[in-house]
Protein backbone atom coordinates (compact mmCIF):
# COMPACT_ATOMS: atom_id res chain seq x y z
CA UNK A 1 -23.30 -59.76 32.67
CA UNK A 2 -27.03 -61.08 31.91
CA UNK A 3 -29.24 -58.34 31.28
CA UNK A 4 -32.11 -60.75 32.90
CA UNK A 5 -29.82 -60.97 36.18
CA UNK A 6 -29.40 -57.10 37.11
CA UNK A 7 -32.05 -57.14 39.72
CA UNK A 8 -31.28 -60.37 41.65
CA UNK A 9 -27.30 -58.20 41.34
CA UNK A 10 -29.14 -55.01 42.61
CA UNK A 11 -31.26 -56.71 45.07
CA UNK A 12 -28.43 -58.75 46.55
CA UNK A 13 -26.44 -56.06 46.90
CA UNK A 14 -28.76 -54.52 48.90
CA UNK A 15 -28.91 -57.06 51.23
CA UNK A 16 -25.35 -57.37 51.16
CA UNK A 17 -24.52 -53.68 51.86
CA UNK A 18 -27.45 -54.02 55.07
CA UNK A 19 -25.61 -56.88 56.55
CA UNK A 20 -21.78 -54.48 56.44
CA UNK A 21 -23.89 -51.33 57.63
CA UNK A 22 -25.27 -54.01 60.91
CA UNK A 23 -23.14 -57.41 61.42
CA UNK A 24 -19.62 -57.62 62.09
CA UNK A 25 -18.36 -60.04 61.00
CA UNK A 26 -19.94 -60.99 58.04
CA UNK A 27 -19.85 -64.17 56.11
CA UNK A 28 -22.22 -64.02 52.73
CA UNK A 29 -22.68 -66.21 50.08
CA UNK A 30 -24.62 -65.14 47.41
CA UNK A 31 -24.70 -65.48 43.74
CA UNK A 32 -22.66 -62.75 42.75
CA UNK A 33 -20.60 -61.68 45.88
CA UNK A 34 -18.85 -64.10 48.75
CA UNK A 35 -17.22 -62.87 51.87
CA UNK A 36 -16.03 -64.53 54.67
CA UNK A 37 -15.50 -62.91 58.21
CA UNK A 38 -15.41 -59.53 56.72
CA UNK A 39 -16.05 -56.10 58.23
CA UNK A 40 -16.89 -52.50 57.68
CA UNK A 41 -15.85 -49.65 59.58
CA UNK A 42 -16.99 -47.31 60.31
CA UNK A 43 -21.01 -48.23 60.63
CA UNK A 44 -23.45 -45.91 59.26
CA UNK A 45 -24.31 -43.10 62.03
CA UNK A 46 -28.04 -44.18 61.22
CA UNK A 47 -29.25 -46.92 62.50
CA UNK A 48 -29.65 -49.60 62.08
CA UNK A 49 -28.38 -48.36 58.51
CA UNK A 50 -29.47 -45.03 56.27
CA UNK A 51 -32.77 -45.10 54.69
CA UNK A 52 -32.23 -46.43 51.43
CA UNK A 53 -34.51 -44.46 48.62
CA UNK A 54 -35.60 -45.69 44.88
CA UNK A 55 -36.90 -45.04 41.94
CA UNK A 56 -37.98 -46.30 38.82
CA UNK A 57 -41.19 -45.75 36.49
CA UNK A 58 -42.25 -49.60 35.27
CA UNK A 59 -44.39 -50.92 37.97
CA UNK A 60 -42.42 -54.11 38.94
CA UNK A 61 -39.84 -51.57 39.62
CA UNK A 62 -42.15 -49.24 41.92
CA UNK A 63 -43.28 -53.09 43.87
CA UNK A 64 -39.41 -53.07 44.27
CA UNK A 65 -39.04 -49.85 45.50
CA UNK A 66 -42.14 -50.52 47.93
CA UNK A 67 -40.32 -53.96 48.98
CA UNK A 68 -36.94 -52.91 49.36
CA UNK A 69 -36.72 -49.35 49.33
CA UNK A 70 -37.59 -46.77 52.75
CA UNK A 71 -38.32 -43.88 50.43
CA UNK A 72 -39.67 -43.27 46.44
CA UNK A 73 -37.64 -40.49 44.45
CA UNK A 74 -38.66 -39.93 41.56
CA UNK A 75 -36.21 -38.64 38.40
CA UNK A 76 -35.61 -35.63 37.19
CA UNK A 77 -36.41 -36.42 33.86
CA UNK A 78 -39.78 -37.77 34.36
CA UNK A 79 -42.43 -35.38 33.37
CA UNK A 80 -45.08 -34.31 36.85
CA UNK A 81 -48.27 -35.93 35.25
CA UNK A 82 -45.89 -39.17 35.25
CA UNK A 83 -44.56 -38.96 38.73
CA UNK A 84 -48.12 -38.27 40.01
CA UNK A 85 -48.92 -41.60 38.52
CA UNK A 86 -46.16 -43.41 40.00
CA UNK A 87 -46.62 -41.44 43.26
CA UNK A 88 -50.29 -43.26 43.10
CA UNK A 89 -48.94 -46.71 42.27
CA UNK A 90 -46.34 -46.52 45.19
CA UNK A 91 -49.23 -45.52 47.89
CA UNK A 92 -51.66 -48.22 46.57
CA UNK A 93 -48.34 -50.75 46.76
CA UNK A 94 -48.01 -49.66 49.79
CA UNK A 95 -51.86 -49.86 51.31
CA UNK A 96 -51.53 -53.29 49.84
CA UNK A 97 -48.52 -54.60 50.85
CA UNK A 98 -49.94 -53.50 54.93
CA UNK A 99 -47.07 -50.58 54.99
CA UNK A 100 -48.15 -46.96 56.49
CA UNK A 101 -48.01 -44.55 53.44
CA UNK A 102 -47.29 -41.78 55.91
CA UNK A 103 -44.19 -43.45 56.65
CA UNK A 104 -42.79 -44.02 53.20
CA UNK A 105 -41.65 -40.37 51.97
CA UNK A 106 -41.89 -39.67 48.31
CA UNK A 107 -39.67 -37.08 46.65
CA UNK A 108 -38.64 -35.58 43.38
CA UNK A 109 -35.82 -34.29 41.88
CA UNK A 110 -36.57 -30.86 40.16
CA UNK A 111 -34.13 -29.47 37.13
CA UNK A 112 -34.33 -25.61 37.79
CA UNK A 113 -33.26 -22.46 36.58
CA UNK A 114 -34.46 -18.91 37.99
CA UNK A 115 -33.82 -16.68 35.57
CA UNK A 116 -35.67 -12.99 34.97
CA UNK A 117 -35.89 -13.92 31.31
CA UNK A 118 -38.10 -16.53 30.74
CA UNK A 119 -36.87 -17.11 26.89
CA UNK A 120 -32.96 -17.40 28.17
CA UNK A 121 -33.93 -19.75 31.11
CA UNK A 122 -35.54 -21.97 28.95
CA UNK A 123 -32.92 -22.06 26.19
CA UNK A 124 -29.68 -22.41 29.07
CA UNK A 125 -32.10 -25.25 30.57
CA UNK A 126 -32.37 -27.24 27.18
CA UNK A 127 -28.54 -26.48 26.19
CA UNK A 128 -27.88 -27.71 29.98
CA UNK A 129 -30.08 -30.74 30.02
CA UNK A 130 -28.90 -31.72 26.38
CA UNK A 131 -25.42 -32.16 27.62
CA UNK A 132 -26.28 -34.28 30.55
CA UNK A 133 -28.41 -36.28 28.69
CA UNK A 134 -26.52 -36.38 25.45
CA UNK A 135 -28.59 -35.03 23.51
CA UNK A 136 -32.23 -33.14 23.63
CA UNK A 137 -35.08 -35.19 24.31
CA UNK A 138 -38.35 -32.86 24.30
CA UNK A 139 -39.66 -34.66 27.51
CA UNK A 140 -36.97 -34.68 29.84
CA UNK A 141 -36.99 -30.46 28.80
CA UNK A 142 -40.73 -30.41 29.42
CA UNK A 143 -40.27 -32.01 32.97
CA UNK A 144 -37.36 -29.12 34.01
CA UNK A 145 -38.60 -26.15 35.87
CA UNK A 146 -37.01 -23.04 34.07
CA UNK A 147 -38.27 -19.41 33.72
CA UNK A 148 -39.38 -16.39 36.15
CA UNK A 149 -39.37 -16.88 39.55
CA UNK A 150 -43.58 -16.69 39.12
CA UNK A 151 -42.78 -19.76 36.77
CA UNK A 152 -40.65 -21.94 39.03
CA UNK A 153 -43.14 -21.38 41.78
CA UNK A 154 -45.82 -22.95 39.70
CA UNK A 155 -43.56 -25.97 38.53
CA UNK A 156 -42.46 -26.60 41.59
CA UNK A 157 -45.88 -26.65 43.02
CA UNK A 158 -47.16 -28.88 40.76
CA UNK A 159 -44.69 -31.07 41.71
CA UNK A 160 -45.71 -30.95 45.27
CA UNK A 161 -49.59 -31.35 44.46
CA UNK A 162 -48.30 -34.36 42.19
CA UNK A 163 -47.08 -36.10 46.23
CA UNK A 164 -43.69 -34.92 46.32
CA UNK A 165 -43.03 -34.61 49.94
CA UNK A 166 -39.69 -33.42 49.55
CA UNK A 167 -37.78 -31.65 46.32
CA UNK A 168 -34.36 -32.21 45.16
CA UNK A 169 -33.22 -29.15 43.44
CA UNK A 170 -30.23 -29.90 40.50
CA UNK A 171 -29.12 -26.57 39.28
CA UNK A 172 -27.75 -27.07 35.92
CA UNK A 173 -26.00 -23.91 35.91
CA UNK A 174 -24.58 -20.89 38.81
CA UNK A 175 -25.50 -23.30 41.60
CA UNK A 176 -24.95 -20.92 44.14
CA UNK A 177 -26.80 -17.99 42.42
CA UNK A 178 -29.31 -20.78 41.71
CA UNK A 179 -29.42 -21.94 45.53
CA UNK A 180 -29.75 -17.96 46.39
CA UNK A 181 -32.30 -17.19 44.10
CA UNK A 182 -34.62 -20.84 44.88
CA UNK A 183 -33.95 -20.10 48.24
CA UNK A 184 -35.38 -16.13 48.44
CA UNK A 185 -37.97 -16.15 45.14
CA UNK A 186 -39.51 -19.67 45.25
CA UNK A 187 -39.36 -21.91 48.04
CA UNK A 188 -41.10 -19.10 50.15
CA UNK A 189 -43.99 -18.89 47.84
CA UNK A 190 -44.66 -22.51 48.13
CA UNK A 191 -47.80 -23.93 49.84
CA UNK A 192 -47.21 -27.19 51.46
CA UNK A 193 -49.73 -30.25 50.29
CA UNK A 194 -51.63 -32.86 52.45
CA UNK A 195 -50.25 -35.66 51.36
């Protein structure tokens, strides 16, 4: 496929997947996908469909987000003073474009690892993220949350105070020890922001 045609792909299957979640039947004609009379059962429990996040960092992909998208998650890889910016791009998009910022969440997925050994947390965290990422890339590390429980808390608040409204926790290793141990020694310590 065209590199230069992946968005009008994405975005038209978008608008593809909205008219299955809503219409029965559904005839579509679009560039890349045709159906005629076709259905989809079951429909989405939401309605009139789930809220459909996105992401992205370049700014025609954060207007896209603030067009098409319900919801702005940001990646795990993207280091806080990053998604801060992008969290500031998305409101002024939205204050722009006429849409309530208040009801457009923002969120942010968090690498973490609690660990009682700083040193060890940060070294499983870079062995962990290498592998996902295929190899290590110093930012991507620098944007995980690893350490004491002391040092989550303040990486995950930063987070927060960057706009996320909501965190997506990836556990790149014991996820239920992980879960346990986010759950008891850091979310508690948290202080919600005004967004």
């Amino acid at each position: 496929m065209d590199p230069e045609r992946y968005i009008a792909r994405f975005t038209e299957g978008i608008a593809l997947m909205k008219a299955l979640w809503t219409d029965e039947p559904v005839t579509f004609t679009g560039d890349f996908w045709q159906l005629e009379n076709a259905g989809m059962q079951p429909k989405p429990f939401q309605k009139p469909y789930p809220r459909i996040w996105m992401g992205g960092s370049a700014e025609a992909a954060l207007r896209r987000a603030v067009r098409l998208g319900a919801g702005f998650f940001g990646a795990g890889s993207s280091l806080t003073a990053r998604f801060a910016e992008q969290v500031a791009t998305v409101r002024r998009l939205l204050t722009e474009g006429g849409r309530d910022p208040a009801t457009y969440p923002i969120a942010k997925r968090v690498y973490a690892l609690v660990d009682d050994d700083a040193g060890r947390a940060r070294r499983q965290m870079d062995d962990a993220l290498a592998s996902i990422y295929g190899g290590r890339i110093a930012a991507i590390g620098a944007a995980a949350v690893a350490g004491t429980p002391a040092d989550c808390v303040r990486g995950v608040q930063e987070v927060l105070d960057a706009g996320a409204e909501l965190v997506l926790f990836t556990c790149v290793r014991d996820p239920a020890e992980q879960m346990e141990r986010l759950a008891a020694e850091v979310i508690p310590r948290l202080e919600p922001t005004a967004g």
